[in-house]
PDB file of N, CA and C in Angstrom:
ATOM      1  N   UNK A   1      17.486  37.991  18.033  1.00  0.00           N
ATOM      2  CA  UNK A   1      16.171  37.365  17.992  1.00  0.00           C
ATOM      3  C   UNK A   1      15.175  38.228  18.717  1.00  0.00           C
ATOM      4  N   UNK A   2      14.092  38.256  18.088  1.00  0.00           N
ATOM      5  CA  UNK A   2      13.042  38.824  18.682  1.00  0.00           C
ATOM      6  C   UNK A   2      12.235  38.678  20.075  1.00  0.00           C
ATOM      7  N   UNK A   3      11.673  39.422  20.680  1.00  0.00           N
ATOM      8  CA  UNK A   3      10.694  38.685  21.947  1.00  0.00           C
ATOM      9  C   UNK A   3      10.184  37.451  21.821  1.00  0.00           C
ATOM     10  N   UNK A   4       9.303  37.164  21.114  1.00  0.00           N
ATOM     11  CA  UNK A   4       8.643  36.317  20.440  1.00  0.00           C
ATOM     12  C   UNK A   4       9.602  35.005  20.386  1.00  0.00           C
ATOM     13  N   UNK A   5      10.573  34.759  20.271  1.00  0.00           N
ATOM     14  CA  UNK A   5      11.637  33.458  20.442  1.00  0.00           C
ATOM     15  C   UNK A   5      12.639  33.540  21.526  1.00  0.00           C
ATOM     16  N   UNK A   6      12.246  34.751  22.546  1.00  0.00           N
ATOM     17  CA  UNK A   6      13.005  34.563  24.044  1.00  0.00           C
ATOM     18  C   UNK A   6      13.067  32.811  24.600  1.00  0.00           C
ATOM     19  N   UNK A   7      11.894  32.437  24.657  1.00  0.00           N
ATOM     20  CA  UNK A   7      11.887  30.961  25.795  1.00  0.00           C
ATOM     21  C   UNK A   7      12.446  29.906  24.629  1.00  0.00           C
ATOM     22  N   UNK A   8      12.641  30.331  23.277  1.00  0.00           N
ATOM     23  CA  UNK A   8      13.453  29.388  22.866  1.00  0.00           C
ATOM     24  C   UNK A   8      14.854  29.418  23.303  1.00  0.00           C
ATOM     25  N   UNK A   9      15.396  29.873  23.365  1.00  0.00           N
ATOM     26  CA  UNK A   9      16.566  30.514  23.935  1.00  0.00           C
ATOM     27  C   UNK A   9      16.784  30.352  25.687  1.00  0.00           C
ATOM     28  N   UNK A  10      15.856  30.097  26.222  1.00  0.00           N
ATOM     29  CA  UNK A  10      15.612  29.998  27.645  1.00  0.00           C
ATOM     30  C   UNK A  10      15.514  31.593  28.127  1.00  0.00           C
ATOM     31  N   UNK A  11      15.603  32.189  27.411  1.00  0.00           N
ATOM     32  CA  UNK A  11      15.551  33.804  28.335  1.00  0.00           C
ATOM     33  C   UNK A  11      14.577  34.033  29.015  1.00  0.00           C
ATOM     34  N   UNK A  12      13.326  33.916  28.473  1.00  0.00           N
ATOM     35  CA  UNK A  12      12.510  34.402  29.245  1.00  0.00           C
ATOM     36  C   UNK A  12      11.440  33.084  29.742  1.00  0.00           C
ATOM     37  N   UNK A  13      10.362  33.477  30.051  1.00  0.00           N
ATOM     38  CA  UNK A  13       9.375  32.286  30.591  1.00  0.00           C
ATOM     39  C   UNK A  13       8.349  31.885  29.550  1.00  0.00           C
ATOM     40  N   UNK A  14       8.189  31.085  29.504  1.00  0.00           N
ATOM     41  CA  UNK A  14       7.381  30.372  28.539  1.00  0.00           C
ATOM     42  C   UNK A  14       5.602  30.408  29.495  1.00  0.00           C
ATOM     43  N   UNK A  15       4.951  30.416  28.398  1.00  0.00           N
ATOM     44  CA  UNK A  15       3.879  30.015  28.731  1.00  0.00           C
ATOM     45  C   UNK A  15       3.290  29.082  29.657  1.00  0.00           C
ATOM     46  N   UNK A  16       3.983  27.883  29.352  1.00  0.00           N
ATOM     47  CA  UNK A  16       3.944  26.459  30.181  1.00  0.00           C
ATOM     48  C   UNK A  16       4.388  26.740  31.924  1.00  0.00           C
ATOM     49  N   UNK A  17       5.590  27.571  31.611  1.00  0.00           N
ATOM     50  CA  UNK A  17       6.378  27.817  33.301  1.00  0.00           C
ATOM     51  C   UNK A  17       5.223  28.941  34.437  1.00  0.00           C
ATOM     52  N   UNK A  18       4.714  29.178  33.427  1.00  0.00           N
ATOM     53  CA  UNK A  18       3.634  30.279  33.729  1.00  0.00           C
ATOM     54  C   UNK A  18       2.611  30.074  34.136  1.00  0.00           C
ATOM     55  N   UNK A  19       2.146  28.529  34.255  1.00  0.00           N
ATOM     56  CA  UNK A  19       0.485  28.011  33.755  1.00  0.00           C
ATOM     57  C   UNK A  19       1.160  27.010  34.996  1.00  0.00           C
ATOM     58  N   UNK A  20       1.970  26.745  35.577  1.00  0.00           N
ATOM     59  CA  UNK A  20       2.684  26.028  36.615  1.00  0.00           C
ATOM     60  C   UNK A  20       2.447  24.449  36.499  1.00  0.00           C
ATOM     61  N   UNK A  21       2.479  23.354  37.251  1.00  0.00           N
ATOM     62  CA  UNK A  21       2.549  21.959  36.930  1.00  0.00           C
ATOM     63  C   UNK A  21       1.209  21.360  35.549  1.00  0.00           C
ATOM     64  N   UNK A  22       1.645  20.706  34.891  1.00  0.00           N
ATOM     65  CA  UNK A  22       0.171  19.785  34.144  1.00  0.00           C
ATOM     66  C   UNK A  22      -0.152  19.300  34.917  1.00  0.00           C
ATOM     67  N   UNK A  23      -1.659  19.180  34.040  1.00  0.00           N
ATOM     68  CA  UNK A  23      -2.675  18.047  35.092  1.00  0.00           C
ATOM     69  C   UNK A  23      -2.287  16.636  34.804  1.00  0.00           C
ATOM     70  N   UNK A  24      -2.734  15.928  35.812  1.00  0.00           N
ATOM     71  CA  UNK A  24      -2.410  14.420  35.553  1.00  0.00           C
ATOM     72  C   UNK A  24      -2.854  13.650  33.935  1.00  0.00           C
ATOM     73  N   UNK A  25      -3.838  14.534  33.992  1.00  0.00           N
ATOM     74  CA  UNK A  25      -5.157  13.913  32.843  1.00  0.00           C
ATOM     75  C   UNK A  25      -4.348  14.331  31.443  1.00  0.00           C
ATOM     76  N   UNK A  26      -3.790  15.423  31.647  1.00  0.00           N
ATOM     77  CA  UNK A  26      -3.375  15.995  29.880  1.00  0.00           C
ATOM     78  C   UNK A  26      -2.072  15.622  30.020  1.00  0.00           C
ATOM     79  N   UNK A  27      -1.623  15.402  30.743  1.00  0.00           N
ATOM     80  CA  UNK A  27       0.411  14.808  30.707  1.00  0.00           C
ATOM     81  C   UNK A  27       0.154  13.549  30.265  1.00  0.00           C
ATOM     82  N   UNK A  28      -1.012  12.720  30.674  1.00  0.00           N
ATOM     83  CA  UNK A  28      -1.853  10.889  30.599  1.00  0.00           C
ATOM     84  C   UNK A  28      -1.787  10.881  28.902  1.00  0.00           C
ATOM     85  N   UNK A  29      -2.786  12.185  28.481  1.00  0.00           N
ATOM     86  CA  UNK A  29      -2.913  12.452  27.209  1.00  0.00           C
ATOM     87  C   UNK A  29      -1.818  12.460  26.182  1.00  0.00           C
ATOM     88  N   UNK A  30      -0.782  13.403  26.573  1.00  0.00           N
ATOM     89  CA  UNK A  30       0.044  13.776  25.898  1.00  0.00           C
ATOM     90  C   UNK A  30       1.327  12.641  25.687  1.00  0.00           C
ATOM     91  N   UNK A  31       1.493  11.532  26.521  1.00  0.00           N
ATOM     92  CA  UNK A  31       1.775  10.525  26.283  1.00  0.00           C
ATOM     93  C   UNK A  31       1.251   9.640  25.358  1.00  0.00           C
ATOM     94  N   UNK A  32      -0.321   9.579  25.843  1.00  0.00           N
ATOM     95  CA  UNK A  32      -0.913   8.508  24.374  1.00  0.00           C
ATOM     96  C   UNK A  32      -0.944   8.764  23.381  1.00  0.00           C
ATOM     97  N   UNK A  33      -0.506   9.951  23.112  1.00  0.00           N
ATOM     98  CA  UNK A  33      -0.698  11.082  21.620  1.00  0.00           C
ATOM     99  C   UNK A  33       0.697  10.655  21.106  1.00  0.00           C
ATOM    100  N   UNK A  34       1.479  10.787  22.219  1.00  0.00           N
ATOM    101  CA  UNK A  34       2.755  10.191  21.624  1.00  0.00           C
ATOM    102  C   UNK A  34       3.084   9.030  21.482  1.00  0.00           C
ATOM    103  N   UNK A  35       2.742   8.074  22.032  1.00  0.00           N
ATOM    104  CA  UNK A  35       2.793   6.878  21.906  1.00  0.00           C
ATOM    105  C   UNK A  35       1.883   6.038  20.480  1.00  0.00           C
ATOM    106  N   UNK A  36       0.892   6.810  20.464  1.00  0.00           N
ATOM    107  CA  UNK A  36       0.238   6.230  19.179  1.00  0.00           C
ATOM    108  C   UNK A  36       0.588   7.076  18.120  1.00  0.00           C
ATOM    109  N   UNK A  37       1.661   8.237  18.194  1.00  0.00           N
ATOM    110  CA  UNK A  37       2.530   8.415  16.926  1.00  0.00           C
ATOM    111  C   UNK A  37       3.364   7.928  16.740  1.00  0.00           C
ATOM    112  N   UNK A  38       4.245   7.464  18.047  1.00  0.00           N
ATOM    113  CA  UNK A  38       5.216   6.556  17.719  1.00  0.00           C
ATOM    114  C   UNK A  38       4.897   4.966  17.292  1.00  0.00           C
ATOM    115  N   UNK A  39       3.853   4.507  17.152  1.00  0.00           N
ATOM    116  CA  UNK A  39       3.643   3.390  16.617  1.00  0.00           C
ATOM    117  C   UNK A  39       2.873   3.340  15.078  1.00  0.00           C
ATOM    118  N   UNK A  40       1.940   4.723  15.031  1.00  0.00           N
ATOM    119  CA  UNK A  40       1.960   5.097  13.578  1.00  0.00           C
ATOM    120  C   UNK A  40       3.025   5.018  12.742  1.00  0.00           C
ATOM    121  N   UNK A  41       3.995   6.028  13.003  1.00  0.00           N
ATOM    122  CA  UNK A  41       5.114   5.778  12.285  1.00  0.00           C
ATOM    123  C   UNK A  41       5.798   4.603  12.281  1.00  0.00           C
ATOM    124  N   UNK A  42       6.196   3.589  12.825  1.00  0.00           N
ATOM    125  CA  UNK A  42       6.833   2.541  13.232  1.00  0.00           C
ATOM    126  C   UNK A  42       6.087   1.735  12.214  1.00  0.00           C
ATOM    127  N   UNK A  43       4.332   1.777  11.753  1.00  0.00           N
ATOM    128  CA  UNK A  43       3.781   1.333  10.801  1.00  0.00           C
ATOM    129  C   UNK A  43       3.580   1.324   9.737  1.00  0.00           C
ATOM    130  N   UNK A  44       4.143   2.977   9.720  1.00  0.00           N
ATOM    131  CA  UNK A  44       4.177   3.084   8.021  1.00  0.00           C
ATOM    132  C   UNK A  44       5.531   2.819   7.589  1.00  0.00           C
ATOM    133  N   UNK A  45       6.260   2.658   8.433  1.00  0.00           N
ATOM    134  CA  UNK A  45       7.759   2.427   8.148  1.00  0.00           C
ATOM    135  C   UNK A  45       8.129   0.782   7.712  1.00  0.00           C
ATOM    136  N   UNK A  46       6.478   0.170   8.677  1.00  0.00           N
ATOM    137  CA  UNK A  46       6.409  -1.118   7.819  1.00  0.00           C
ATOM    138  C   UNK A  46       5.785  -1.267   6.177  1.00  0.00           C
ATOM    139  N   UNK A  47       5.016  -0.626   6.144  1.00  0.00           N
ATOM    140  CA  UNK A  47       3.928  -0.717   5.438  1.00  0.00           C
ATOM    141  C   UNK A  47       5.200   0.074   4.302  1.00  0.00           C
ATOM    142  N   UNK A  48       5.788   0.390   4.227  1.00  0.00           N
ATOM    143  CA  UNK A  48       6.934   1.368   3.111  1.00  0.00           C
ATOM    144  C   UNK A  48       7.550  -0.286   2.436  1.00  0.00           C
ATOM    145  N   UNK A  49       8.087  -0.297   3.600  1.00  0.00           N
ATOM    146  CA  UNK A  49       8.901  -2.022   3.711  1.00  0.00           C
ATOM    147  C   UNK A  49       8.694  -2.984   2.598  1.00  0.00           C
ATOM    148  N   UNK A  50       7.075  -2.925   3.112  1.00  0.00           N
ATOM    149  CA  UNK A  50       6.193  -4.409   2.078  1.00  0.00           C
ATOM    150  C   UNK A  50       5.943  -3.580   1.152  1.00  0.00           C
ATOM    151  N   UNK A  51       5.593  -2.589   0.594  1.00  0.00           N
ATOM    152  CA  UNK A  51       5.849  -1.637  -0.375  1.00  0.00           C
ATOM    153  C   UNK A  51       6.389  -1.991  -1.220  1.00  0.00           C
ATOM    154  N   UNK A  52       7.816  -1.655  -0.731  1.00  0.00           N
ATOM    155  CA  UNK A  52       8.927  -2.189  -1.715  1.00  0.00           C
ATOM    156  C   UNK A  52       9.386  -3.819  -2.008  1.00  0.00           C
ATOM    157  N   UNK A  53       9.369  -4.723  -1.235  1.00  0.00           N
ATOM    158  CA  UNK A  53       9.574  -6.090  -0.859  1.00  0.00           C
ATOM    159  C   UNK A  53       8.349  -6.273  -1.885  1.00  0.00           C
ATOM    160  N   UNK A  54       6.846  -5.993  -1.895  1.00  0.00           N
ATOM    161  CA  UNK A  54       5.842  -6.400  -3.028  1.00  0.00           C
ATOM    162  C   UNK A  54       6.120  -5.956  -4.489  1.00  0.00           C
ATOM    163  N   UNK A  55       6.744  -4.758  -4.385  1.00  0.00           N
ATOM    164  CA  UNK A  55       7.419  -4.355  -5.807  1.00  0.00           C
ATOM    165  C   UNK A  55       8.550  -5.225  -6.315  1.00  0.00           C
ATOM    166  N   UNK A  56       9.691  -5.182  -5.344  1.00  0.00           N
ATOM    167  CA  UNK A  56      10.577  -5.952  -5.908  1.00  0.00           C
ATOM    168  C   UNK A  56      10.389  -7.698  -6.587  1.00  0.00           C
ATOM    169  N   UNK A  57       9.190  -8.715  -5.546  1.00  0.00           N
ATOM    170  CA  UNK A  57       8.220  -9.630  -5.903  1.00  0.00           C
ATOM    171  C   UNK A  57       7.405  -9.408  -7.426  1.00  0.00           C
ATOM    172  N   UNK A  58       6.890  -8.518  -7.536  1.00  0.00           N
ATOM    173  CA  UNK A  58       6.348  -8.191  -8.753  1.00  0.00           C
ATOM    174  C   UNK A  58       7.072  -7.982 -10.024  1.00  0.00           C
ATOM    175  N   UNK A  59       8.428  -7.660 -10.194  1.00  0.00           N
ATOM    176  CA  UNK A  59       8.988  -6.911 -11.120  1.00  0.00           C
ATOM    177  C   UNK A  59       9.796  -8.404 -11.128  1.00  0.00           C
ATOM    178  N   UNK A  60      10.536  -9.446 -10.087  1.00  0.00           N
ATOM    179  CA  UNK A  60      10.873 -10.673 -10.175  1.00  0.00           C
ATOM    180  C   UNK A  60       9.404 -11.982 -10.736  1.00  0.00           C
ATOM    181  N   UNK A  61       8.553 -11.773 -10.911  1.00  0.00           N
ATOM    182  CA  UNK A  61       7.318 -12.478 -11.291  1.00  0.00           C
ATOM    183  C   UNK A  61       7.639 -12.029 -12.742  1.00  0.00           C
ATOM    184  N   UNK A  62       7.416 -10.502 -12.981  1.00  0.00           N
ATOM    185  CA  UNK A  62       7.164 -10.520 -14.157  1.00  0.00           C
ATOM    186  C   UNK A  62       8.451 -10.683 -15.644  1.00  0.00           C
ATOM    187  N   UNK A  63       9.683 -10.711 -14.469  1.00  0.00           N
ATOM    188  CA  UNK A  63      10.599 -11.195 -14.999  1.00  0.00           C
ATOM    189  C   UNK A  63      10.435 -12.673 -15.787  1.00  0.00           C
ATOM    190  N   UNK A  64      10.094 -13.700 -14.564  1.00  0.00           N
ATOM    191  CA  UNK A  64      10.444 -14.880 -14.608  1.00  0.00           C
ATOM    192  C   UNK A  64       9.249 -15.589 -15.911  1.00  0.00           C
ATOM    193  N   UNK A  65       8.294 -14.853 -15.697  1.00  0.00           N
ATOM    194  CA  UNK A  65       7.100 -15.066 -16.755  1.00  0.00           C
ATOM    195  C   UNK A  65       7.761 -15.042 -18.159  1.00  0.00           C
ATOM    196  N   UNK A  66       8.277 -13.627 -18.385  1.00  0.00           N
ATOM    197  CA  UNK A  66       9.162 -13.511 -19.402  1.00  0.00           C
ATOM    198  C   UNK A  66       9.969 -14.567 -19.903  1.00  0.00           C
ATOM    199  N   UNK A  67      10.814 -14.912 -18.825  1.00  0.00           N
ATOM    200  CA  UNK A  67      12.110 -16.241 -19.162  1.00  0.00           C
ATOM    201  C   UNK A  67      11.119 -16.984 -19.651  1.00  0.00           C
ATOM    202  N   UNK A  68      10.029 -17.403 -19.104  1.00  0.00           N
ATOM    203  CA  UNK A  68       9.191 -18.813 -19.175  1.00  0.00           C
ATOM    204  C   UNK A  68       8.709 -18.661 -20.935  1.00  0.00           C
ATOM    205  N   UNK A  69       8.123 -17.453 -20.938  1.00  0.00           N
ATOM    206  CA  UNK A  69       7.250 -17.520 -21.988  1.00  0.00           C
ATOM    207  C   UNK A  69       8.514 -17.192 -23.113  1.00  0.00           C
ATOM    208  N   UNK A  70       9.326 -17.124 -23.058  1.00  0.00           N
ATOM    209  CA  UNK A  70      10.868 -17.189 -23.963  1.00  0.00           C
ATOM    210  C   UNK A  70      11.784 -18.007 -24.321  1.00  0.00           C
ATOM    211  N   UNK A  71      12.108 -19.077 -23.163  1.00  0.00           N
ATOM    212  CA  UNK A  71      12.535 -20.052 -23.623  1.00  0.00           C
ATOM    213  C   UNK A  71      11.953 -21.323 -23.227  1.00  0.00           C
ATOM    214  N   UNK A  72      11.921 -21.665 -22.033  1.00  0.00           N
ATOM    215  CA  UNK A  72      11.826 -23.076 -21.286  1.00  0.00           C
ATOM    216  C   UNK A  72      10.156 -23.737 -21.720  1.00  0.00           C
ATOM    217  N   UNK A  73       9.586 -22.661 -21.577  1.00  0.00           N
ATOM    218  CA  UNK A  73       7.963 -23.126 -21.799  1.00  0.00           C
ATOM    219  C   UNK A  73       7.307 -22.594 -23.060  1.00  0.00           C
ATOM    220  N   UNK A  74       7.479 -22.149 -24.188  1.00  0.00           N
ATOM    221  CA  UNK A  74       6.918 -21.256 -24.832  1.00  0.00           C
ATOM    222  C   UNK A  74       6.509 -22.399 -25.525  1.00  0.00           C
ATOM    223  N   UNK A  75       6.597 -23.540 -25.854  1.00  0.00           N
ATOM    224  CA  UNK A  75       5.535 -23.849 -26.708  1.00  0.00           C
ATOM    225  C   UNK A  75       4.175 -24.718 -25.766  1.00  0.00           C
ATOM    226  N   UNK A  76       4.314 -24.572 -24.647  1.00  0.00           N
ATOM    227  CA  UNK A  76       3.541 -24.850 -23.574  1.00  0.00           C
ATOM    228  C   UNK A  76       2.620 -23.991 -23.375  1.00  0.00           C
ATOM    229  N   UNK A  77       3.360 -22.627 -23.109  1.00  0.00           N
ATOM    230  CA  UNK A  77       2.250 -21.706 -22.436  1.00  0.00           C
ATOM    231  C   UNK A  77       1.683 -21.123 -24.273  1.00  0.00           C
ATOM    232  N   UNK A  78       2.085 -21.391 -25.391  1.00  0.00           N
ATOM    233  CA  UNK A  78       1.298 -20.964 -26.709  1.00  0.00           C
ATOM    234  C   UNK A  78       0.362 -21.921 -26.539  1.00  0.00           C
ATOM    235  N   UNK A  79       0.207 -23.257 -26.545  1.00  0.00           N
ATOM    236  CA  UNK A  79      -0.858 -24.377 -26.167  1.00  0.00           C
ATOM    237  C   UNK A  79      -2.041 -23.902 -25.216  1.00  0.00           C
ATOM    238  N   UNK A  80      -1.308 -23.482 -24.166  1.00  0.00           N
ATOM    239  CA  UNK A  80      -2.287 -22.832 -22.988  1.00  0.00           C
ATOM    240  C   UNK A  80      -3.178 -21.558 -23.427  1.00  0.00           C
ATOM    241  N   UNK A  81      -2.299 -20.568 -24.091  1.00  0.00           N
ATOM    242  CA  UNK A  81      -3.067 -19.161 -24.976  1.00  0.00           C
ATOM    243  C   UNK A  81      -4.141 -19.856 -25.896  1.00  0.00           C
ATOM    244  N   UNK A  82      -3.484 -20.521 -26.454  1.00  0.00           N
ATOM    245  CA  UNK A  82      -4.764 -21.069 -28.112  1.00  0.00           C
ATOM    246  C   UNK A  82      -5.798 -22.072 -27.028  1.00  0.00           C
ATOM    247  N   UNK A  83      -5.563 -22.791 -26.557  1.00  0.00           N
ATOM    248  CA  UNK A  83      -6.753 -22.814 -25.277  1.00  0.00           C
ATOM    249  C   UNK A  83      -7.766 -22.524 -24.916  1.00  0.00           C
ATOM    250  N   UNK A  84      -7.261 -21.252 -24.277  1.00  0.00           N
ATOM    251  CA  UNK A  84      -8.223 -20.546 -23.607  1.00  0.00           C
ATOM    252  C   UNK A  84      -8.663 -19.428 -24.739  1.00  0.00           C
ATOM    253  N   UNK A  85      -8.087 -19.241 -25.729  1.00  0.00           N
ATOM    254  CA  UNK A  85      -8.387 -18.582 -27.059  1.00  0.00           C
ATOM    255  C   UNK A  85      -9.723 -19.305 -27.461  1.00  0.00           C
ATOM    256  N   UNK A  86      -9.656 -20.411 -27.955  1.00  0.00           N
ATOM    257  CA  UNK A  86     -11.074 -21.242 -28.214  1.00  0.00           C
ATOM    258  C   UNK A  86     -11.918 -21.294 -27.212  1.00  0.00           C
ATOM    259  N   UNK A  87     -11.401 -21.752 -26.035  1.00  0.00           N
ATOM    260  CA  UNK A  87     -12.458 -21.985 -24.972  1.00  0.00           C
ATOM    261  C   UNK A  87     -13.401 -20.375 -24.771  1.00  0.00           C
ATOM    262  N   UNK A  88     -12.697 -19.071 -24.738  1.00  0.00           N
ATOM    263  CA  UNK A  88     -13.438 -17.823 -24.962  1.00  0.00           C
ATOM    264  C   UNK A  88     -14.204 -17.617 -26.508  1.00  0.00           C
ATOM    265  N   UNK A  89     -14.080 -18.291 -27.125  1.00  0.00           N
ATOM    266  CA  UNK A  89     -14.658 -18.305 -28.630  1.00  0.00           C
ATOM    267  C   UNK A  89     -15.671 -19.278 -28.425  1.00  0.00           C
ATOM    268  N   UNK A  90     -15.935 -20.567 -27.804  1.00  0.00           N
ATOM    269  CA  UNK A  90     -16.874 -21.556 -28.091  1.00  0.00           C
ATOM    270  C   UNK A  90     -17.417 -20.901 -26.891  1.00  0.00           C
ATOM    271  N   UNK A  91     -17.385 -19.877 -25.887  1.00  0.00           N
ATOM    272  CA  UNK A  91     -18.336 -19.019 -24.861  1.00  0.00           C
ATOM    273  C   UNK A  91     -19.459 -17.889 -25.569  1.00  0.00           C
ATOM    274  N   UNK A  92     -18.574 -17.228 -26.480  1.00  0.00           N
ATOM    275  CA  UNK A  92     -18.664 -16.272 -27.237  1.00  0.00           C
ATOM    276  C   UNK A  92     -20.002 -16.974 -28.215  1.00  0.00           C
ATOM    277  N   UNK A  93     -19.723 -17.845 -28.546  1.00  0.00           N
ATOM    278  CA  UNK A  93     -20.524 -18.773 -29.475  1.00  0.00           C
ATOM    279  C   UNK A  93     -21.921 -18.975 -29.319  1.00  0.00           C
ATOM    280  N   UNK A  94     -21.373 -19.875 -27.793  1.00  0.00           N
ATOM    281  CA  UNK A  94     -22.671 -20.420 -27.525  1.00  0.00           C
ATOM    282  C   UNK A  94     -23.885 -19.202 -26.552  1.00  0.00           C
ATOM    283  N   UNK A  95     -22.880 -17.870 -26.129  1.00  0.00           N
ATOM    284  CA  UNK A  95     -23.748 -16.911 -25.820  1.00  0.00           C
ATOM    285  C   UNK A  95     -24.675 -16.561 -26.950  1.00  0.00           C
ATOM    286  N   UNK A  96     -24.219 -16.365 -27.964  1.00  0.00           N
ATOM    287  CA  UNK A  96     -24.847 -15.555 -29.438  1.00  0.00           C
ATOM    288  C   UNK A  96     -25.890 -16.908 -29.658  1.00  0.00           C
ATOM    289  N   UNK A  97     -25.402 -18.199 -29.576  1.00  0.00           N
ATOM    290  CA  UNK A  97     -26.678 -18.980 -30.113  1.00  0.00           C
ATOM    291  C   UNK A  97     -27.660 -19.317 -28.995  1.00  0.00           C
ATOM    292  N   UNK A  98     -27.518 -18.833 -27.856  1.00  0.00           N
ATOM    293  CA  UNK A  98     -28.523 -19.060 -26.483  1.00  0.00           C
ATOM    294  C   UNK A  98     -29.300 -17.303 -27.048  1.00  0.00           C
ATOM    295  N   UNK A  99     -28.477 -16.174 -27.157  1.00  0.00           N
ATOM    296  CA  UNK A  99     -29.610 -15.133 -27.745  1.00  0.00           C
ATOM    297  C   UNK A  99     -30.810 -15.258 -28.848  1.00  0.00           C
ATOM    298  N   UNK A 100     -29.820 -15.737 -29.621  1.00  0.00           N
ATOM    299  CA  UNK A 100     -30.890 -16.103 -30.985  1.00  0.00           C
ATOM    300  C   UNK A 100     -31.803 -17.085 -30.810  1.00  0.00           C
ATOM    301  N   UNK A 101     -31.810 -18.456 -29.693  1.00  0.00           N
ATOM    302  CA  UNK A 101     -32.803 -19.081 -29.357  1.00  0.00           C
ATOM    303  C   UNK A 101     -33.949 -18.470 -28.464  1.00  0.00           C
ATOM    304  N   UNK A 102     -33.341 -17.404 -27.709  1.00  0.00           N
ATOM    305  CA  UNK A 102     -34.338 -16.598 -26.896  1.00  0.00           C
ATOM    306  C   UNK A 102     -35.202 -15.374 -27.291  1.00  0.00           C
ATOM    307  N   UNK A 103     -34.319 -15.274 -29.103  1.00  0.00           N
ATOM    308  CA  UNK A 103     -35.285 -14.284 -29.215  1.00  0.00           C
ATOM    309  C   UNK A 103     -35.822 -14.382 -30.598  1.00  0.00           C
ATOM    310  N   UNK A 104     -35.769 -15.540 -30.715  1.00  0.00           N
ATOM    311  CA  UNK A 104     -36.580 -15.925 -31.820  1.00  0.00           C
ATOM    312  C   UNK A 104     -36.591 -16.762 -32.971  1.00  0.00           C
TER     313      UNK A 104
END
């Protein structure tokens, strides 16, 4: 190994051994630096978590929709589609005949 990676090795003196004790203030620092990485990470390690736990929720939703709209409910939720099928058509409707009253 080269000079340049002596104090990895412990051979020679490092910079730090050289520059003699830290100050109170940057050792203070160098703790909170670490401490609020160690709770960063600790957060995204949650945030991964619900990640997956919201995926796995989602992909079980869109399962169960499936079952529904397949066997147990399908002529329920077709009732509910033709529904809201008309109810967006008599919107549709009465927009076009509120234009044509407004414009002439």
């Amino acid at each position: 190994a080269g000079a340049e990676f002596e104090w990895r090795a412990g051979e020679g003196s490092s910079e730090e051994e050289d520059a003699g004790p830290l100050d109170d203030r940057v050792e203070g620092a160098i703790d909170a630096i670490n401490a609020a990485r160690d709770a960063m990470n600790a957060r995204q390690l949650d945030l991964e978590a619900a990640k997956r736990e919201l995926g796995a929720a989602e992909a079980q939703t869109a399962l169960e929709i499936t079952r529904l709209r397949e066997h147990e409910h399908r002529d329920n939720l077709a009732q509910v589609e033709k529904y809201e099928s008309l109810k967006q058509r008599a919107a549709e409707a009465r927009a076009a005949a509120e234009a044509r009253a407004a414009g002439g």
